[in-house]
Protein backbone atom coordinates (compact mmCIF):
# COMPACT_ATOMS: atom_id res chain seq x y z
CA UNK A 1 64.57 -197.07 83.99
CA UNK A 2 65.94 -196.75 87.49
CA UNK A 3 65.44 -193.06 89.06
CA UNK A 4 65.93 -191.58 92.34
CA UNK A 5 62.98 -189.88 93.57
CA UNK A 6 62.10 -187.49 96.35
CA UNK A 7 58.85 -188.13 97.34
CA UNK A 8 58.49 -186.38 101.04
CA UNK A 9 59.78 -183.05 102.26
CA UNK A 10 61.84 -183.52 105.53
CA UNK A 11 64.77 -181.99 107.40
CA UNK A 12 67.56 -184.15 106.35
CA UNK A 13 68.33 -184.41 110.53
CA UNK A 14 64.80 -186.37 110.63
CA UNK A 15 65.39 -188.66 106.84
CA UNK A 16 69.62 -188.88 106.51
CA UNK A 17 68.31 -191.02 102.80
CA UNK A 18 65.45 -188.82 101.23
CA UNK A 19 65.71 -189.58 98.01
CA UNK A 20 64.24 -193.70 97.15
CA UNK A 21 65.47 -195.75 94.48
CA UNK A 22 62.41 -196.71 92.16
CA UNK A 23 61.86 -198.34 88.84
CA UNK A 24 60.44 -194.97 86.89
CA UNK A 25 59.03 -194.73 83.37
CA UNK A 26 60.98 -194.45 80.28
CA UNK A 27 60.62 -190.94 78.71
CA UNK A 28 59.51 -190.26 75.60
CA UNK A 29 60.94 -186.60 73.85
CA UNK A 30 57.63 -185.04 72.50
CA UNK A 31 58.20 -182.23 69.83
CA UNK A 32 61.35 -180.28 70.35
CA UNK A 33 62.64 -182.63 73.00
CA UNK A 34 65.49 -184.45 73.02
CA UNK A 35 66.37 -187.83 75.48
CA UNK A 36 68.95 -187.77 77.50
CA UNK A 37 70.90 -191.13 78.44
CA UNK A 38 72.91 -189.66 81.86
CA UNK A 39 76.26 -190.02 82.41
CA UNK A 40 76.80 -187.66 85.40
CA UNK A 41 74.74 -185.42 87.78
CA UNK A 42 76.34 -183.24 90.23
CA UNK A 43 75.09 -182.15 93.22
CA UNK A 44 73.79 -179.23 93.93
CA UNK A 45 72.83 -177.10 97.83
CA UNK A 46 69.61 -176.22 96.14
CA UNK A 47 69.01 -180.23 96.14
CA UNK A 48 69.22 -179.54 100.04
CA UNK A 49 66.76 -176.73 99.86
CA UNK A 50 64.53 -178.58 97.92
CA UNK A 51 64.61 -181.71 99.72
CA UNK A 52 63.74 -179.62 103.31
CA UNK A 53 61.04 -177.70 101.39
CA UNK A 54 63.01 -174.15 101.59
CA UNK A 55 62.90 -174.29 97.76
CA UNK A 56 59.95 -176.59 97.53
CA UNK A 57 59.07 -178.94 94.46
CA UNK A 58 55.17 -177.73 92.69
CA UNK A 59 54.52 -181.67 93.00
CA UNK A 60 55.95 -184.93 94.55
CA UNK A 61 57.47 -187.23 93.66
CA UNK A 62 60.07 -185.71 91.61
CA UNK A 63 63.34 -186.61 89.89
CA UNK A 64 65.91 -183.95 91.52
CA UNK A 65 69.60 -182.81 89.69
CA UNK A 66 70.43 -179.85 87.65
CA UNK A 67 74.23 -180.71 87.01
CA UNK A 68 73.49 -183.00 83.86
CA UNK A 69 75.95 -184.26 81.44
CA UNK A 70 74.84 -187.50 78.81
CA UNK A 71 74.59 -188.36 75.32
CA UNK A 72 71.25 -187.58 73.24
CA UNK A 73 69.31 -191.24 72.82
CA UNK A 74 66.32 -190.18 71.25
CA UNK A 75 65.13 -186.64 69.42
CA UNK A 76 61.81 -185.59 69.01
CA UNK A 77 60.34 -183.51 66.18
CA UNK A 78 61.85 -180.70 65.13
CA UNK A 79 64.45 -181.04 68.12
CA UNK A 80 67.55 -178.61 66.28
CA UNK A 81 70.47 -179.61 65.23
CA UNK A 82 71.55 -182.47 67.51
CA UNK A 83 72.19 -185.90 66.31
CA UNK A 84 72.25 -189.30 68.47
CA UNK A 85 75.13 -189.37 70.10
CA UNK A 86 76.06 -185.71 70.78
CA UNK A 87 77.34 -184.91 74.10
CA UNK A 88 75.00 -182.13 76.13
CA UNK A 89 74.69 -181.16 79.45
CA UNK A 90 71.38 -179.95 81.17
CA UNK A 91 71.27 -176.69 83.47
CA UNK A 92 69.19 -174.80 85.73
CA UNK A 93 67.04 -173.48 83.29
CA UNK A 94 64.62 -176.15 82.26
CA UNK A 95 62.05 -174.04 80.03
CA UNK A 96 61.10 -170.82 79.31
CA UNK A 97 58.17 -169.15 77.20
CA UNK A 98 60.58 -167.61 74.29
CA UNK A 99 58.43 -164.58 73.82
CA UNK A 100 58.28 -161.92 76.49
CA UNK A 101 61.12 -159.18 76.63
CA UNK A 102 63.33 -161.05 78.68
CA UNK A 103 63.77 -164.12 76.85
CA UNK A 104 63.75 -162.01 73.37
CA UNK A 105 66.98 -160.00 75.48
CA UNK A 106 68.03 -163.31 76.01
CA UNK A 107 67.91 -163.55 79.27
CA UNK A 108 66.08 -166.65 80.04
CA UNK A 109 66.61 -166.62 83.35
CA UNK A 110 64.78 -164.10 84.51
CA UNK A 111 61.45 -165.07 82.19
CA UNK A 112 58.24 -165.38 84.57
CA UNK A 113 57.18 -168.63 82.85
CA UNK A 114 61.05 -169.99 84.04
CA UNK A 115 61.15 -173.72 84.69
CA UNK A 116 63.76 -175.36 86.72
CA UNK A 117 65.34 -178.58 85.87
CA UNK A 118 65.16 -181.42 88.89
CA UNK A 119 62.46 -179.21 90.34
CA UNK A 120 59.59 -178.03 88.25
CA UNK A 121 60.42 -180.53 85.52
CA UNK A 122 62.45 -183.91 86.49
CA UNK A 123 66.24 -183.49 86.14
CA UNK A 124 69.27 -185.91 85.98
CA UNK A 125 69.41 -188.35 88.90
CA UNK A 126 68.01 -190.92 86.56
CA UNK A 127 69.28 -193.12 83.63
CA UNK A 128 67.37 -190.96 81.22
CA UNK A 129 65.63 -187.81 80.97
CA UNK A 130 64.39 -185.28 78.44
CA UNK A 131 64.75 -181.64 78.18
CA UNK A 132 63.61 -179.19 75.49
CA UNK A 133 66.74 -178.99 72.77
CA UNK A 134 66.87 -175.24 73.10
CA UNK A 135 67.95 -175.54 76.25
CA UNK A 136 70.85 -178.88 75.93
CA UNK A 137 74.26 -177.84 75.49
CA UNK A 138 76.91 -179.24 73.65
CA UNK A 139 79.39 -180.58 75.65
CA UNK A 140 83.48 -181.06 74.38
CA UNK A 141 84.96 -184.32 75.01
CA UNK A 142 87.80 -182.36 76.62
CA UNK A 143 85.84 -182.90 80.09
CA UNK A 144 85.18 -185.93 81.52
CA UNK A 145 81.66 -186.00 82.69
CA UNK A 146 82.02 -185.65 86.64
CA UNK A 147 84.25 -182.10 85.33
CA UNK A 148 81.88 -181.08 83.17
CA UNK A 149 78.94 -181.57 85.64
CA UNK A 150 79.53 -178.77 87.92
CA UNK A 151 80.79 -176.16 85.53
CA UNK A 152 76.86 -176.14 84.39
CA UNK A 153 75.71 -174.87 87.89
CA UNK A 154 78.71 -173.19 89.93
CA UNK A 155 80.35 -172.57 86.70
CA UNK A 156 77.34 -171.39 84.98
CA UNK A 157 76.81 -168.99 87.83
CA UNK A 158 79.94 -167.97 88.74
CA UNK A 159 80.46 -166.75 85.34
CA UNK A 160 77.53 -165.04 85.34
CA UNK A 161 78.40 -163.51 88.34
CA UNK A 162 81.64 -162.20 86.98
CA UNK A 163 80.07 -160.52 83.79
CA UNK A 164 77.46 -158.70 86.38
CA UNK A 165 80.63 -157.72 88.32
CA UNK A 166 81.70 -155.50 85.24
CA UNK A 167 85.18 -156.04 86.09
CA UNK A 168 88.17 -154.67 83.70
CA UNK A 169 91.81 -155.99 83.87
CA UNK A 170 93.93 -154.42 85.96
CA UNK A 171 91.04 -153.88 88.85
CA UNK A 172 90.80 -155.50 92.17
CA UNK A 173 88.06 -158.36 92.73
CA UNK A 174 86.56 -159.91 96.16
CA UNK A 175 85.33 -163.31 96.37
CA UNK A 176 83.49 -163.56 99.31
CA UNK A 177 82.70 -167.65 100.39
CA UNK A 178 85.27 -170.34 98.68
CA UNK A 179 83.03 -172.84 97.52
CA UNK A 180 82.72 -174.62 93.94
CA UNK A 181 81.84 -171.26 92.36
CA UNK A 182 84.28 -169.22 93.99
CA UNK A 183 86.91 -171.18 92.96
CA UNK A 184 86.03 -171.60 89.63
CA UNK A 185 85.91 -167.58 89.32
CA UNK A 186 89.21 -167.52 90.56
CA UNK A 187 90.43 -169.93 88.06
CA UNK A 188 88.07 -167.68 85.09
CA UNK A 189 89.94 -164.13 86.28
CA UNK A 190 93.40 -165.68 86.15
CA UNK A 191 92.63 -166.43 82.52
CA UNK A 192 90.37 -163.32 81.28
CA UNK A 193 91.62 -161.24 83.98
CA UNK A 194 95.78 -161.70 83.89
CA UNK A 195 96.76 -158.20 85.56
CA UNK A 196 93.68 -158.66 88.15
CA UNK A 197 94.26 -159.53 91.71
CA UNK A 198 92.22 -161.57 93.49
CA UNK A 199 91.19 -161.26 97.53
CA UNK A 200 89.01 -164.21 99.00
CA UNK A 201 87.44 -163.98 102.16
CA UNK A 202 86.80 -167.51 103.80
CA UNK A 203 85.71 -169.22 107.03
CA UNK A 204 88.21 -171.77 107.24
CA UNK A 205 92.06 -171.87 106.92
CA UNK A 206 91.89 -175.23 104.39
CA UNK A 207 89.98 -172.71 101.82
CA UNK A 208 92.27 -169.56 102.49
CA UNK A 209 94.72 -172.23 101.59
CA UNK A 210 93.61 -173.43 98.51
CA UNK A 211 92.82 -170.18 97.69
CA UNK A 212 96.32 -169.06 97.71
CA UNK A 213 97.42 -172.21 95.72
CA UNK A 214 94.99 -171.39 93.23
CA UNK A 215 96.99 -167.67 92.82
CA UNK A 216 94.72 -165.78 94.96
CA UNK A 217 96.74 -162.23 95.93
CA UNK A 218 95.37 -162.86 99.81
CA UNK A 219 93.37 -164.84 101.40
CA UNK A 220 91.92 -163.96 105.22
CA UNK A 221 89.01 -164.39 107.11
CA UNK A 222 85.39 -163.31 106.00
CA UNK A 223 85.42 -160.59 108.82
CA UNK A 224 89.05 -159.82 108.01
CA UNK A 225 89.30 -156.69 106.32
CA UNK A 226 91.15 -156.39 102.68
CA UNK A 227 94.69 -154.79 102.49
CA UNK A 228 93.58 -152.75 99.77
CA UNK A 229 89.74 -151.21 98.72
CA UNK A 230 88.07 -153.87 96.19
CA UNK A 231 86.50 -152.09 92.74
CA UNK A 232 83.90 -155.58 92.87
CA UNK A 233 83.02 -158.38 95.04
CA UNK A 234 81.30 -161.37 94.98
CA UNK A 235 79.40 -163.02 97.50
CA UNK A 236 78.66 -166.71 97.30
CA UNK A 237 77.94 -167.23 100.96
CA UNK A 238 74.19 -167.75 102.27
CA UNK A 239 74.62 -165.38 104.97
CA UNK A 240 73.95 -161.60 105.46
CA UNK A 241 77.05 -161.59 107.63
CA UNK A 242 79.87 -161.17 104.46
CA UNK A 243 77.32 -158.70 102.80
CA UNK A 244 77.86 -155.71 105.88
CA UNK A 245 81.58 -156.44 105.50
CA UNK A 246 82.46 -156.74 101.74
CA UNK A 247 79.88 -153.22 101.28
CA UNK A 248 83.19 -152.10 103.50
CA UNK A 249 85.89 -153.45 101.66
CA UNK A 250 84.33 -151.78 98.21
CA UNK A 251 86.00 -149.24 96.81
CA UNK A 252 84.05 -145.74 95.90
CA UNK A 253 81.82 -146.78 93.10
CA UNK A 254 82.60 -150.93 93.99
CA UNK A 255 80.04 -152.96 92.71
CA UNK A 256 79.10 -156.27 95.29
CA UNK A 257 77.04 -159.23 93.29
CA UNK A 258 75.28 -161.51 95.22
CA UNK A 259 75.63 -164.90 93.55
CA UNK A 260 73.01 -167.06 96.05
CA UNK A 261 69.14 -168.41 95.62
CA UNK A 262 68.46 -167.57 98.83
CA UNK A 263 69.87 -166.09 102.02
CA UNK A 264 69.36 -167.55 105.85
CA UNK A 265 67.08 -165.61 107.96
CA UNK A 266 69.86 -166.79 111.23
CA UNK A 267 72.17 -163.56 110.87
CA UNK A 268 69.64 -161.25 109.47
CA UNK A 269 69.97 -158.65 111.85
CA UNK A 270 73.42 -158.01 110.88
CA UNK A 271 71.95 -155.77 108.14
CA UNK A 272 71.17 -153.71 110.91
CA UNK A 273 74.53 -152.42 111.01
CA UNK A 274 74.66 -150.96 107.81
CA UNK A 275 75.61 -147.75 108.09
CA UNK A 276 75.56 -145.53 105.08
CA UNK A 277 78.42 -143.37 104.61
CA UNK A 278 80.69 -146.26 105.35
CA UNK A 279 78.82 -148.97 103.34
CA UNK A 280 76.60 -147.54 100.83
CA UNK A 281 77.73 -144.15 100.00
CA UNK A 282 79.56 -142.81 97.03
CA UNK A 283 78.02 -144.52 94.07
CA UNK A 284 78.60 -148.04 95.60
CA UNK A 285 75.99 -150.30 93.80
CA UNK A 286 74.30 -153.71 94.51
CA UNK A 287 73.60 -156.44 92.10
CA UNK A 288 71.71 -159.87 92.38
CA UNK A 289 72.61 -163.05 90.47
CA UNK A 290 69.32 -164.58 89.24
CA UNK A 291 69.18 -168.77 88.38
CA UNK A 292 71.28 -169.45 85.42
């Protein structure tokens, strides 16, 4: 089959191409496998992070993508309930071990043993690939594949994200960075949330924009303070920047979720600036997104 492989970790400024076309071994599922035939694979930042070695590979070369929507070719032994044919998609989560407390809570995700597809195992830039059944998802035909693609990573995480946030209808919500994610939550909220306004903070005026088309309640600059005190936020951005100001746009007893991998270390000392009473006092809590 025909695969794209990173092979070398480099700033993309130094290799604008990192990833080489190659002819690549045919995969076989073993026992509870099934194989993929691809259809789509979005792309991801984390690809960026990966490919620059902030997020680095265990071994080169490797088949990058997490986004992965296809049709099952092959199943191995004792692979579930999927037949050839069915339409799944392919996550973040890879593997996990299925036995210690978190993965009994079902909560994958934050299982030491945690594999990630496209990084620790190879993922979906590729004509085929295989992934362990328990962890391919049945796709609807209502999506075409390039829709359904990125609802498995900024969906995926932005809905996550939203569940963390605890939010009830009725309650203000931040969204802090308008990217894929933050504008799918948007979209979720209008939906779940139909009495809930929505505030986005966002760098440039093209997002404020199409966050206001999308039925955002305002829409201003990430240092731009809220009309009104937010009861949750969430951050999408990879900055510490938006963290010091949406701890000030909380509400008392606001919740802010941080829906990012990893933060920049180029605006650190912004956190510097925290200052209690206004940012951290009266029950105002913190919450981390882990990979989902």
């Amino acid at each position: 089959m025909r695969a794209m492989l990173l092979k070398a970790l480099d700033p993309l400024s130094r290799d604008p191409a990192p990833l080489e076309p190659a002819d690549w071994p045919d995969p076989t599922p073993g026992p509870g496998e099934v194989l993929i035939r691809v259809g789509a694979c979005g792309v991801c930042h984390t690809e960026l992070d990966e490919i620059e070695g902030r997020t680095p590979p265990p071994r080169l070369p490797v088949i990058l993508g997490h986004q992965v929507v296809g049709r099952v070719e092959a199943l191995g032994e004792g692979a579930g309930d999927f037949r050839v044919g069915d339409r799944v998609g392919v996550a973040w989560i890879y593997s996990a071990c299925g036995h210690c407390d978190a993965c009994r809570r079902g909560e994958e995700n934050l299982c030491d043993q945690f594999r990630a597809t496209g990084r620790d195992a190879h993922g979906g830039y590729a004509e085929r690939m295989v992934v362990p059944s328990a962890f391919a998802h049945a796709i609807p035909d209502v999506f075409a594949d390039v829709e359904a693609a990125p609802l498995l990573c900024a969906g995926a995480i932005g809905f996550r994200s939203l569940r963390l946030a605890g939010l009830e209808d009725g309650r203000r919500l931040g969204l802090t960075g308008f990217g894929a994610s933050g504008h799918l939550v948007l979209k979720l909220v209008r939906h779940q949330f139909p009495n809930t306004r929505v505030f986005v903070f966002a760098r440039t005026e093209e997002e404020r924009t199409f966050a206001r088309e999308l039925g955002a309640a305002w829409a201003g600059d990430t240092l731009e303070r809220a009309p009104e005190p937010l009861h949750a936020i969430i951050d999408t951005t990879p900055a510490w920047t938006p963290i010091v100001e949406a701890l000030a746009n909380l509400e008392r007893g606001g919740r802010l979720v941080i829906n990012a991998i990893r933060k920049e270390d180029a605006d650190k000392p912004a956190l510097l600036k925290i200052d209690y009473p206004r940012h951290l006092w009266l029950e105002k809590e913190i919450k981390s997104v882990a990979n989902v």
